[in-house]
Protein backbone atom coordinates (compact mmCIF):
# COMPACT_ATOMS: atom_id res chain seq x y z
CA UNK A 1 -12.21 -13.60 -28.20
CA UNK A 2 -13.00 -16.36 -26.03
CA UNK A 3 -10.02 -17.84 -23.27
CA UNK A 4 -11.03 -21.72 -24.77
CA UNK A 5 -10.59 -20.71 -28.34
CA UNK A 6 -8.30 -23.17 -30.07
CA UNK A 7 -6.14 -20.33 -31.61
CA UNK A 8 -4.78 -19.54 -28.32
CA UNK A 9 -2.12 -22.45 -28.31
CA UNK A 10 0.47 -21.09 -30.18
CA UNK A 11 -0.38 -17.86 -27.71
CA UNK A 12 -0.25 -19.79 -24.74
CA UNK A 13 3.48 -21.02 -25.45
CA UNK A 14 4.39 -18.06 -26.14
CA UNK A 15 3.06 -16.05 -22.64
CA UNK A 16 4.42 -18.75 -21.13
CA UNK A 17 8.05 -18.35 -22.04
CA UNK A 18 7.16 -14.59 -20.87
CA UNK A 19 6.35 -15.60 -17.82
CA UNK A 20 8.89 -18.13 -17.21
CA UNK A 21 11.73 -14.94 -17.88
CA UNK A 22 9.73 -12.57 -15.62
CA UNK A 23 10.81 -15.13 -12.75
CA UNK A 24 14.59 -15.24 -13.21
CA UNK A 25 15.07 -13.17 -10.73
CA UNK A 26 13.60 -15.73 -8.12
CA UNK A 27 13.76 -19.43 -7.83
CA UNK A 28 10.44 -21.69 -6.89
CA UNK A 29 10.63 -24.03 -4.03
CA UNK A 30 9.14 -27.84 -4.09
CA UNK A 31 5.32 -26.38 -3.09
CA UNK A 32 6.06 -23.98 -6.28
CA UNK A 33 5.65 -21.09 -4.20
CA UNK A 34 8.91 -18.84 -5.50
CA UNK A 35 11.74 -17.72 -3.60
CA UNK A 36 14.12 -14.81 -3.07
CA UNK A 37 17.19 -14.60 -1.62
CA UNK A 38 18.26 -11.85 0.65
CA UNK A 39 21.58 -12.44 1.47
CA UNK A 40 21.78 -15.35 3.96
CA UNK A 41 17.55 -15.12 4.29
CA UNK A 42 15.45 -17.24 1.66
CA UNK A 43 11.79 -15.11 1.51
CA UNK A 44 8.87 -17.23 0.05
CA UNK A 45 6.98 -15.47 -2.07
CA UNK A 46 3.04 -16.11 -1.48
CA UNK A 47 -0.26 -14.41 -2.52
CA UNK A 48 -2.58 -13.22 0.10
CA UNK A 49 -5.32 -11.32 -1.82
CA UNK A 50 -5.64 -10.92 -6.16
CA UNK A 51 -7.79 -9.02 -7.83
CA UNK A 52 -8.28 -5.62 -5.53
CA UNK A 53 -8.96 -2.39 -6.94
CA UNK A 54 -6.55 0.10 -6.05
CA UNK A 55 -5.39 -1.08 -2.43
CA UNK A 56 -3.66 2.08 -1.34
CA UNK A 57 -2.97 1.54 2.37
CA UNK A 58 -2.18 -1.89 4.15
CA UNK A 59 -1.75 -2.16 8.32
CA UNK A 60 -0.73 -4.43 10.34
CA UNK A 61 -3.36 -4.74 13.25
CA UNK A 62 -3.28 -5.68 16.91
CA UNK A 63 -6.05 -8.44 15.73
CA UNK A 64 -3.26 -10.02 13.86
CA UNK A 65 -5.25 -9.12 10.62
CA UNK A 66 -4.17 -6.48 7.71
CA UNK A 67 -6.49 -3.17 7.53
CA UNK A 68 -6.28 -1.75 3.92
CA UNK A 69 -8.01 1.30 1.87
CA UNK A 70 -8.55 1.07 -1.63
CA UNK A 71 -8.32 4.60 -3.24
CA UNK A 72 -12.74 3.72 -4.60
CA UNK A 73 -14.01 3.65 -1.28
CA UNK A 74 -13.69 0.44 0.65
CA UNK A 75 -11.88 -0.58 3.73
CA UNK A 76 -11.16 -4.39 4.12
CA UNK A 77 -9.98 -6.40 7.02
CA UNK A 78 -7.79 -9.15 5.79
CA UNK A 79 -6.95 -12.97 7.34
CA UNK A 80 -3.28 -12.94 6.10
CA UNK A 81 -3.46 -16.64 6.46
CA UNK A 82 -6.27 -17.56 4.79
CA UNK A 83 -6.33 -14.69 2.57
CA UNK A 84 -10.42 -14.09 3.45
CA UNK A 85 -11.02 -10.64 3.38
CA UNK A 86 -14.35 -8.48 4.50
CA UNK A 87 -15.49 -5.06 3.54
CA UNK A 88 -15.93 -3.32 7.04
CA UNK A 89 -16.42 0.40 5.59
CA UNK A 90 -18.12 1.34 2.44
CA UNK A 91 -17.68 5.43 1.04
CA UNK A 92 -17.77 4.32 -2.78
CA UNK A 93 -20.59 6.46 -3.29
CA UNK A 94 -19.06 8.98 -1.59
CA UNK A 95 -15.58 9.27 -2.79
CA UNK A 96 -14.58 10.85 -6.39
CA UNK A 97 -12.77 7.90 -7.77
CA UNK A 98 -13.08 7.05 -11.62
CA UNK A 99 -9.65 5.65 -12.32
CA UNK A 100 -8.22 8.20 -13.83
CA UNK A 101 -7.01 10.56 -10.89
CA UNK A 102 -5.75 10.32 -7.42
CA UNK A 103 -8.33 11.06 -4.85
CA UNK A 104 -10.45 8.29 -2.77
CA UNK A 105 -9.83 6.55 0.72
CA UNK A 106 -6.12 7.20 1.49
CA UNK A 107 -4.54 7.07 4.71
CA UNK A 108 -5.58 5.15 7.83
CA UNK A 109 -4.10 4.83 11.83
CA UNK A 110 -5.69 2.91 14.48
CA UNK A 111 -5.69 3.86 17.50
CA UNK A 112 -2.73 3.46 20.13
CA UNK A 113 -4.99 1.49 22.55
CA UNK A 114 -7.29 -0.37 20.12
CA UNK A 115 -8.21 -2.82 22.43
CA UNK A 116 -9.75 -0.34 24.53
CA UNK A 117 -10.39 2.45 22.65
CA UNK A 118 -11.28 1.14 19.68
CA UNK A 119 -11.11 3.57 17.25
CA UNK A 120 -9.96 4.17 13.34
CA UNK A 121 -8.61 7.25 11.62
CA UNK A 122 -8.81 7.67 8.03
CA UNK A 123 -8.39 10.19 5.13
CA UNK A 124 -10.59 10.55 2.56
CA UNK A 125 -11.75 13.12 -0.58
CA UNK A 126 -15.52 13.59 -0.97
CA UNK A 127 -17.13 15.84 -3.70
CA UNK A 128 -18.41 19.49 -2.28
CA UNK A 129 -21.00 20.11 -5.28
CA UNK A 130 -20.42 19.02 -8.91
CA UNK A 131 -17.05 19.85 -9.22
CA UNK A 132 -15.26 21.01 -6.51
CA UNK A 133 -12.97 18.08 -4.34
CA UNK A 134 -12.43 18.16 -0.75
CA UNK A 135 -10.57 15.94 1.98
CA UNK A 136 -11.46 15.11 5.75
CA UNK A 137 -9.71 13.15 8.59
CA UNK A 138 -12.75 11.17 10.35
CA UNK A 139 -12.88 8.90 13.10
CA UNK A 140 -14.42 5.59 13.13
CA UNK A 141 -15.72 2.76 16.16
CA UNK A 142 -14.88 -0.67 15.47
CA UNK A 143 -17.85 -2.80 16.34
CA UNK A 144 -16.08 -6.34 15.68
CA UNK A 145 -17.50 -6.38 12.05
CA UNK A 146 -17.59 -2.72 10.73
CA UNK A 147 -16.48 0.48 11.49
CA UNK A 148 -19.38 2.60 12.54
CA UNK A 149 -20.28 6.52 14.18
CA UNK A 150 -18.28 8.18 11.86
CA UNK A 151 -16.74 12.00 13.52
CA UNK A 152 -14.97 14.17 11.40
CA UNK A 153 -12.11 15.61 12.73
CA UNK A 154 -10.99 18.16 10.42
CA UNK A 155 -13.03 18.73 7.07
CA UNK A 156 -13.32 20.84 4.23
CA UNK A 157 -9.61 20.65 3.32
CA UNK A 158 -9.33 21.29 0.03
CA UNK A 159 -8.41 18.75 -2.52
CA UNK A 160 -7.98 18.23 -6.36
CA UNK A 161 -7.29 15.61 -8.78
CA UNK A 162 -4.09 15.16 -8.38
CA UNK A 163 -1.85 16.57 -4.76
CA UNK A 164 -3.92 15.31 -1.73
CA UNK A 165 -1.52 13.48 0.05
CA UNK A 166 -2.18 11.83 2.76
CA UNK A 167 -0.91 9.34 4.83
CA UNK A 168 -1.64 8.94 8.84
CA UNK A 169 0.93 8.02 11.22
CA UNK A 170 0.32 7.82 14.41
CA UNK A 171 3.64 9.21 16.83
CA UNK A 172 5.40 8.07 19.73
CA UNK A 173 3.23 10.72 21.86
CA UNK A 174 0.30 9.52 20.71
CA UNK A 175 -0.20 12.26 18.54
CA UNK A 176 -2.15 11.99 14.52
CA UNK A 177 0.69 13.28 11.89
CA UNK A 178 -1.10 13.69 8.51
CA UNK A 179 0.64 14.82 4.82
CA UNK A 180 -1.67 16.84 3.10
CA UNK A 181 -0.47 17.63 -0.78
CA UNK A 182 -0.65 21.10 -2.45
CA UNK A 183 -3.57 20.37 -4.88
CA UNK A 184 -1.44 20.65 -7.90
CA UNK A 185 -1.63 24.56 -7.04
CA UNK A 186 2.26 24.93 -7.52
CA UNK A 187 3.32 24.98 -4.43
CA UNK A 188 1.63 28.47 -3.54
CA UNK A 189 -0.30 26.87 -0.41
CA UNK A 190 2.72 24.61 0.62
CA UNK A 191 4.37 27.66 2.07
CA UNK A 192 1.14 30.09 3.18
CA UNK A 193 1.07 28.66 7.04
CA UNK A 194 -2.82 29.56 6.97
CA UNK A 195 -3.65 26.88 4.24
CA UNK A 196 -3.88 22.76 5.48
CA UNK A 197 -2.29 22.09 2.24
CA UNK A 198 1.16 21.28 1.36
CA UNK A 199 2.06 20.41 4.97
CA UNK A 200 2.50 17.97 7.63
CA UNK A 201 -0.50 18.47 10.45
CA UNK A 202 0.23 17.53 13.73
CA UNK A 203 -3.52 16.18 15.69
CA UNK A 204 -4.50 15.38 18.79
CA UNK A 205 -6.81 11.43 18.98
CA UNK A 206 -9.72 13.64 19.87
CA UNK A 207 -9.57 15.86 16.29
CA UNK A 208 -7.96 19.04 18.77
CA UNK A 209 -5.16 21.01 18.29
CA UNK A 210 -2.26 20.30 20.37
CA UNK A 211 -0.98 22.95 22.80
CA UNK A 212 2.58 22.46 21.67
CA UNK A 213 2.21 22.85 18.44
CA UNK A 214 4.28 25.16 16.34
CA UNK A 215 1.35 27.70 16.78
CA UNK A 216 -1.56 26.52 19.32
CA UNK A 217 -3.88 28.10 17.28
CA UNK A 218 -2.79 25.61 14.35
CA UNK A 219 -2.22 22.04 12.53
CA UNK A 220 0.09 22.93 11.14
CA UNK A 221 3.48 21.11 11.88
CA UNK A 222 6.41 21.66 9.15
CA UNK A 223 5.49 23.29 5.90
CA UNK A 224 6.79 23.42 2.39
CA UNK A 225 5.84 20.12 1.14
CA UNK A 226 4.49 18.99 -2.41
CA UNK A 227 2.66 15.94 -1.55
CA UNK A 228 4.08 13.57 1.12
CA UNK A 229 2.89 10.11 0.45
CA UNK A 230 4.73 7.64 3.14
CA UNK A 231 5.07 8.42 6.93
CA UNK A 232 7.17 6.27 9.36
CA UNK A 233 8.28 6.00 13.07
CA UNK A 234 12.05 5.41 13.37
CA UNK A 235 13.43 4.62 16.14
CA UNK A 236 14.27 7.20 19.12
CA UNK A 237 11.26 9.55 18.20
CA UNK A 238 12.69 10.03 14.12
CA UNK A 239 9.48 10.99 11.85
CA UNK A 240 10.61 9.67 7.93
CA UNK A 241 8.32 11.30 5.24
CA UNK A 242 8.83 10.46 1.39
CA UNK A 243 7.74 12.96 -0.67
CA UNK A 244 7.12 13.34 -4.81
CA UNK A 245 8.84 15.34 -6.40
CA UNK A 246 7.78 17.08 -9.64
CA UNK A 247 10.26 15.94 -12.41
CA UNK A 248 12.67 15.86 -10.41
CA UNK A 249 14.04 15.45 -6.88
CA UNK A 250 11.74 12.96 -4.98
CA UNK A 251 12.70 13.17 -1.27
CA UNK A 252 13.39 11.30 1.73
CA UNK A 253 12.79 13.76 4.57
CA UNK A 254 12.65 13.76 8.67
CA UNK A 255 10.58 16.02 9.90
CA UNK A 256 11.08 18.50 12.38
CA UNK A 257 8.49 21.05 14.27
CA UNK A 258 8.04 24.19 12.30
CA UNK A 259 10.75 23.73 9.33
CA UNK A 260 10.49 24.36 5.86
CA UNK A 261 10.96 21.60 3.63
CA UNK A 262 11.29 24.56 0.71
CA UNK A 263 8.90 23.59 -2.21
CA UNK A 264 7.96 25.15 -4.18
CA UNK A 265 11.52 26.93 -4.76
CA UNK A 266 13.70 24.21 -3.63
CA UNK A 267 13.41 20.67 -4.74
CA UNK A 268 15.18 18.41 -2.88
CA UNK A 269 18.68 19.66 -2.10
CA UNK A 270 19.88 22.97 -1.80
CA UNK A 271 22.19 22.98 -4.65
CA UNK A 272 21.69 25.78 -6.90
CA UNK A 273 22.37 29.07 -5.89
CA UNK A 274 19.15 30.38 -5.91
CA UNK A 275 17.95 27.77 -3.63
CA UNK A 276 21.14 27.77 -1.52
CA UNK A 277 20.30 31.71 -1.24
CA UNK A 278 16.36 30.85 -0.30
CA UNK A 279 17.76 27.78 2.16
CA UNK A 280 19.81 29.86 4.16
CA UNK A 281 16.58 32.49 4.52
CA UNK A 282 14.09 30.38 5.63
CA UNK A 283 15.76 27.59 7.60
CA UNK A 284 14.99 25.21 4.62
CA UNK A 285 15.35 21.54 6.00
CA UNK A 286 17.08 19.00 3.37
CA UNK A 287 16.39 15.59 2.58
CA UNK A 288 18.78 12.58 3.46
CA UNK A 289 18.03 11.40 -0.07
CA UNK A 290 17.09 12.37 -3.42
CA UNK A 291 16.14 10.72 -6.51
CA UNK A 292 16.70 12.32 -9.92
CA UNK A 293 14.14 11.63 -12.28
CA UNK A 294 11.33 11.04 -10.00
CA UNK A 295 10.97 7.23 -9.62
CA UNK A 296 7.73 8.21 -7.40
CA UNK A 297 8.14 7.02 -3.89
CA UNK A 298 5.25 5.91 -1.89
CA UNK A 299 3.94 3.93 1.43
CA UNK A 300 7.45 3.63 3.70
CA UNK A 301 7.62 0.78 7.01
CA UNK A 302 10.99 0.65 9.35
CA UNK A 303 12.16 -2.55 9.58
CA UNK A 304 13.81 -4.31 12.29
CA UNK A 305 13.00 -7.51 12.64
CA UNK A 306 15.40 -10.39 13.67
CA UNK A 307 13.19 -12.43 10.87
CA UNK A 308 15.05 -10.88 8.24
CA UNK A 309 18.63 -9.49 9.63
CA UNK A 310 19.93 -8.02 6.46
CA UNK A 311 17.19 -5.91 6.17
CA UNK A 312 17.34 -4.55 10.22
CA UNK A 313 17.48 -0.78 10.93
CA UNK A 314 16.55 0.07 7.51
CA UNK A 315 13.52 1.50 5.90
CA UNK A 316 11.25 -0.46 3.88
CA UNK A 317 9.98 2.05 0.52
CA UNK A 318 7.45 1.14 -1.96
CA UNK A 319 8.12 2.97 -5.19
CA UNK A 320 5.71 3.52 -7.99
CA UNK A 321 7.98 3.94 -11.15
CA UNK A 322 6.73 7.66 -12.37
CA UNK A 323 4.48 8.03 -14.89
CA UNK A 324 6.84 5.74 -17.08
CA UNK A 325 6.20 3.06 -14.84
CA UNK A 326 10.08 2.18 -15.13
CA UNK A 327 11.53 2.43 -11.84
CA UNK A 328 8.74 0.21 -9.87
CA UNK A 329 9.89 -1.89 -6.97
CA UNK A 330 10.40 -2.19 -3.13
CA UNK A 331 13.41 -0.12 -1.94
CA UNK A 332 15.71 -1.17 0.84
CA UNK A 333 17.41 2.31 2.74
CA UNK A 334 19.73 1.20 4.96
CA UNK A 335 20.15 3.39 7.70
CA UNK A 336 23.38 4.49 9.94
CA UNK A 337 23.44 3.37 13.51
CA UNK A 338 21.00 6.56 14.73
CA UNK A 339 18.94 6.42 11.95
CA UNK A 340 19.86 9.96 10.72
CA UNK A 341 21.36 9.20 7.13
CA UNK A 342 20.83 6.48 4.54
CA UNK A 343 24.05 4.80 4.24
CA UNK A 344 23.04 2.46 1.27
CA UNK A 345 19.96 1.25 -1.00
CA UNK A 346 18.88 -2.36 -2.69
CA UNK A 347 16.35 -2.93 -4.58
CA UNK A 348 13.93 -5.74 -4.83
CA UNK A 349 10.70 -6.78 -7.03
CA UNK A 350 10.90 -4.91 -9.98
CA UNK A 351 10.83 -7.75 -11.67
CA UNK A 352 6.58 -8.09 -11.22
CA UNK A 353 6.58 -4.76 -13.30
CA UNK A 354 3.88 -3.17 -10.87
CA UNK A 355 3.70 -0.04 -8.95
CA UNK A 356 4.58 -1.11 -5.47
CA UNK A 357 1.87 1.28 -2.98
CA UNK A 358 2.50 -0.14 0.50
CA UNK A 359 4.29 -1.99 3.36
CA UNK A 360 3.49 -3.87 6.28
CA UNK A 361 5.13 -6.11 8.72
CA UNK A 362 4.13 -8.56 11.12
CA UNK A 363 5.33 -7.92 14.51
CA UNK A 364 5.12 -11.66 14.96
CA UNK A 365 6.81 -13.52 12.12
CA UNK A 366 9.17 -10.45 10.51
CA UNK A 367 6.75 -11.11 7.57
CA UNK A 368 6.45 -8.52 5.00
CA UNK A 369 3.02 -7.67 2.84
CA UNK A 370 3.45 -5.20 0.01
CA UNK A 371 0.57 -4.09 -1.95
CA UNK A 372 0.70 -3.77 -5.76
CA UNK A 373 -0.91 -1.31 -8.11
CA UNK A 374 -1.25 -2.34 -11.76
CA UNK A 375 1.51 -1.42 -14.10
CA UNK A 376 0.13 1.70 -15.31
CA UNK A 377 -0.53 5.25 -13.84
CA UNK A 378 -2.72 5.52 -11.96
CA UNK A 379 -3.15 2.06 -11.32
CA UNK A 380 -4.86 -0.54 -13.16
CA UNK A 381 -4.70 -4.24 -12.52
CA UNK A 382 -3.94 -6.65 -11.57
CA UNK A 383 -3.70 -5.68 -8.06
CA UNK A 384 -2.26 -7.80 -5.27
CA UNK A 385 -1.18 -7.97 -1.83
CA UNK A 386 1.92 -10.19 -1.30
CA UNK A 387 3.45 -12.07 1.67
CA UNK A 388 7.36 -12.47 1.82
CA UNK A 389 8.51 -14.46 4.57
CA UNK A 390 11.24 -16.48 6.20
CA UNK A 391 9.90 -19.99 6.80
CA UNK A 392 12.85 -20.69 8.60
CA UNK A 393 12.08 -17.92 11.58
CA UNK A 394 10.36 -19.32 14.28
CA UNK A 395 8.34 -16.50 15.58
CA UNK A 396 5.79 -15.65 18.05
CA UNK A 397 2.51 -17.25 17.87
CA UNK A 398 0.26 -15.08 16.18
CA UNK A 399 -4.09 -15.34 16.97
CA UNK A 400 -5.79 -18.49 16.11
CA UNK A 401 -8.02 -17.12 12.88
CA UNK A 402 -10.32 -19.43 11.83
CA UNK A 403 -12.70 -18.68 8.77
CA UNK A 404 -12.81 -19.96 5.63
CA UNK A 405 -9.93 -21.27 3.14
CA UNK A 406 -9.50 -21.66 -0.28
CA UNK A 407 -7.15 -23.94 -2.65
CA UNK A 408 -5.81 -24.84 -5.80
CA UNK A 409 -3.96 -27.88 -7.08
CA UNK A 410 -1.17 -28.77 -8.73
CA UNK A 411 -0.50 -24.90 -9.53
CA UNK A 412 0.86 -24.54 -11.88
CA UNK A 413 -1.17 -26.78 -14.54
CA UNK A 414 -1.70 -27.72 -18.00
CA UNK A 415 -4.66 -29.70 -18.22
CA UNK A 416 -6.88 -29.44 -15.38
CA UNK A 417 -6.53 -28.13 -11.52
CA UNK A 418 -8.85 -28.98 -8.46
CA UNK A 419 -10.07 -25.86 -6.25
CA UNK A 420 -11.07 -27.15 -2.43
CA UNK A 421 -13.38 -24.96 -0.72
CA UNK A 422 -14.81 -24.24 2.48
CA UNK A 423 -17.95 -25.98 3.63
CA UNK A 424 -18.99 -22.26 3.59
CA UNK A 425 -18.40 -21.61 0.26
CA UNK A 426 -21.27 -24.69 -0.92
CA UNK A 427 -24.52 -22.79 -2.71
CA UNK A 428 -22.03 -19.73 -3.44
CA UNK A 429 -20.47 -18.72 -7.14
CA UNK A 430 -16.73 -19.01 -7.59
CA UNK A 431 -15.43 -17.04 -10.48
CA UNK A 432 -11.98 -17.08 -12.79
CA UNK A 433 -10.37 -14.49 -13.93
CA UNK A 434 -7.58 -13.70 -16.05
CA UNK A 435 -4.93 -11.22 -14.39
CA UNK A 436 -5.37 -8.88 -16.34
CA UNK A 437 -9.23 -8.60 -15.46
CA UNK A 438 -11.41 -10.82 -18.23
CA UNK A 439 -13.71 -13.03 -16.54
CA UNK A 440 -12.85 -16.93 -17.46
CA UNK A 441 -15.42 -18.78 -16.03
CA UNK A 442 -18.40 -18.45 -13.67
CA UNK A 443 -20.21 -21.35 -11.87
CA UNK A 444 -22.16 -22.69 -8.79
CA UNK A 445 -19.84 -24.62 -6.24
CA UNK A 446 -21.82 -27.84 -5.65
CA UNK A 447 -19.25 -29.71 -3.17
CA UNK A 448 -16.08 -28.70 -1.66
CA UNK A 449 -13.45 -29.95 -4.38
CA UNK A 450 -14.32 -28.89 -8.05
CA UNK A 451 -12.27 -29.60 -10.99
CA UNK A 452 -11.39 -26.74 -13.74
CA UNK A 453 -10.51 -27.51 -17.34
CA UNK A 454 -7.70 -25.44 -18.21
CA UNK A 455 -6.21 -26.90 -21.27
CA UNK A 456 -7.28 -24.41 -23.91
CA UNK A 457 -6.86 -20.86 -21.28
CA UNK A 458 -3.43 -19.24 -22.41
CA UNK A 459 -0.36 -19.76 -20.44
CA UNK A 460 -0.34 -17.06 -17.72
CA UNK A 461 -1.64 -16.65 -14.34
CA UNK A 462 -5.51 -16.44 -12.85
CA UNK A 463 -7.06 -16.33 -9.84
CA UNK A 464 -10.75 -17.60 -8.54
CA UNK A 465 -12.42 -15.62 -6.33
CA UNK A 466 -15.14 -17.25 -4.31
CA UNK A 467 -17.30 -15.28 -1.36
CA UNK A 468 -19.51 -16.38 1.02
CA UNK A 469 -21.49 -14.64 3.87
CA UNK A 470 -18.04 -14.90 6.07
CA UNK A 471 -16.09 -13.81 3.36
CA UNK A 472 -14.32 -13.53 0.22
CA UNK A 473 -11.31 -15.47 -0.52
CA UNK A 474 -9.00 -15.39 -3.91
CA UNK A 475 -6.36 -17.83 -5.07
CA UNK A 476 -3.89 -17.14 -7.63
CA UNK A 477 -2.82 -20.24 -10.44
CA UNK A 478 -0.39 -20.56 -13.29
CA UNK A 479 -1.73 -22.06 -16.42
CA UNK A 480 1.53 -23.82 -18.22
């Protein structure tokens, strides 16, 4: 049914009142971006990038830019202030992603030194044969537009459609830590110490093993994991992992050289007496934190940043919501003084109803960027990467950026809104969508402000998405 057809009005008044009570939880400031309060701190809410498919890893870089995977294939290299975005590595033809399962591009690191060595690390499943699903840490150049001379560092791990892990952190000691998952094999790799899988792998930036590793021989760092999914520096060397659990008992871990972290006997704490029995045996190393039903925890950032003070030494955890999809939103772990135990948790943005995948900061402004799956498992749209920040922080001056911007105005509307483009974008096609994926309207833009009719699209939010040879921007609107 078309967006203009006339039977959408009663529709439209009705999504809107939707809309209007998914925002309670936040106020809107006079430029209508919306606001939320953290204590003393007022964050405004704004929309860097709509319409992604499955962004899966977002990084801050030392360009001043956010690097991000999406699980299909792609890795993009975002302006966060302009929101322009280019594809600088392509595997969609290469990774096994159809939607319906977990593997593609997953983790990423750059390097330490990325101004002069510049070099990017990322995880990703490829298909060995017909059937059978694999993972490899590679190596990538940055040439200043792409990343280029791929080296794989460790391949033919195996993978499957659900268990692969894998995030990348790179340590203190300039080490690669990687979570590898246990291929949905029950746990029977996570504790065989010849098997990548089910395990944290300690790397050196060349693909070697590192002498002091656990064994020299080996990756392998600590052991007895399901599938780790968020890795984190703390501060004074701490390594946080979160961890799924399986119904049960999704973890908050620090990791240690050569401990167990139990699975698959012991899920999260040692409190039954078999596993208290099976702890004391094998050294089993217990989480600060469990959650019971899995709420599905994900990408984790430490946070502490005078930007936002209520939120300093404490971790930053993106949770998915299970398979349910009920428990979605951004956690807040506050940590003790050392950053050994979680002394309390608040949560934020559950209110979008979207599986929260990552977190990011910017070094410069305290800003945070959290990336949003769709609401269902394992991810549909709309997807969106987020900016929350404290206008009133005065922060370091971040890298000129200049490319190519995008607007819309007034936003929200009711009758019609002007979009003001780019010289760039002249000769190129701008598109509208709906969020939740329909294509609105499609046309040529002919000079840099266009109007758009939007008195017969249902209440509700859409973005255009224009792209030129420098770019592609996308701009999120409200239609009252």
């Amino acid at each position: 049914m078309s967006y203009f057809n006339p039977k959408f009005r009663l529709m439209k008044r009705i999504l809107l009142f939707a809309f209007s009570i998914g925002l309670l939880s936040c106020s809107q400031n006079a430029n209508s971006q919306p606001t939320w309060d953290v204590g003393n701190t007022t964050l405004t809410e704004s929309d860097v990038v709509t319409g992604l498919v499955l962004p899966w890893e977002i990084l801050w870089g030392p360009d001043d830019h956010i690097w991000a995977t999406t699980r299909p294939g792609l890795v993009l290299r975002i302006n966060p202030a302009t929101g322009n975005y280019t594809t600088i590595l392509d595997k969609s033809t290469v990774v096994p992603e159809d939607g319906t399962g977990e593997p593609g591009m997953l983790g990423m690191a750059l390097h330490p030194d990325f101004a002069n060595t510049p070099k990017v690390f990322i995880v990703y499943n490829y298909m060995q044969g017909n059937q059978t699903v694999k993972e490899r840490l590679s190596s990538f150049d940055w040439n200043g537009s792409a990343l280029v001379n791929e080296e794989y560092l460790i391949d033919n791990i195996p993978g499957y459609w659900i268990h692969n892990g894998s995030r990348l952190l790179i340590t203190a000691d300039q080490k690669i830590l990687m979570s590898t998952g246990d291929t949905g094999d029950g746990g029977t790799s996570s504790q065989n110490l010849s098997s990548l899988n089910g395990k944290i792998l300690r790397i050196n930036l060349d693909g070697s093993i590192p002498s002091d590793n656990p064994n020299p021989d080996s990756y392998v760092y600590s052991f007895g994991h399901r599938n780790g999914q968020g890795l984190a520096n703390g501060p004074n060397g701490i390594i946080y992992e979160s961890e799924h659990g399986q119904t049960n008992s999704d973890e908050l871990n620090i990791i240690y050289a050569n401990r167990n972290y139990g699975w698959p006997t012991v899920q999260g704490m040692c409190n039954t007496a078999n596993e208290q029995t099976y702890c004391a045996n094998n050294d089993v190393m217990e989480p600060l934190k469990e959650w019971s039903p899995c709420v599905a925890v994900n990408g984790i950032e430490y946070y502490n940043h005078p930007a936002i003070p209520e939120w300093q030494n404490s971790i930053l955890m993106a949770v998915l919501g299970g398979l349910g999809a009920q428990y979605e939103r951004m956690s807040v772990l506050h940590m003790s003084a050392d950053g050994m135990a979680i002394e309390s948790e608040d949560t934020f943005f559950a209110s979008f109803n979207r599986r929260v995948r990552d977190i990011c900061v910017n070094p410069n402004n305290g800003a945070v960027y959290v990336a949003f799956n769709g609401s269902q498992y394992p991810g549909s749209g709309p997807n969106i990467i987020k900016e929350f920040r404290n206008l009133a922080y005065v922060g370091v001056n971040e890298v000129s950026k200049v490319d190519q911007t995008l607007s819309v105005y007034p936003n929200p509307a009711n009758e019609q809104t002007t979009l003001e483009f780019s010289d760039s974008f002249i000769g190129t096609t701008f598109t509208v969508y709906s969020f939740g994926g329909q294509k609105v309207e499609e046309r040529t833009v002919r000079s840099t402000r266009e109007t758009l009719n939007v008195s017969e699209l249902a209440a509700g939010q859409y973005f255009v998405k224009a792209t030129s040879d420098k770019g592609t921007v996308t701009k999120t609107f409200i239609v009252e």
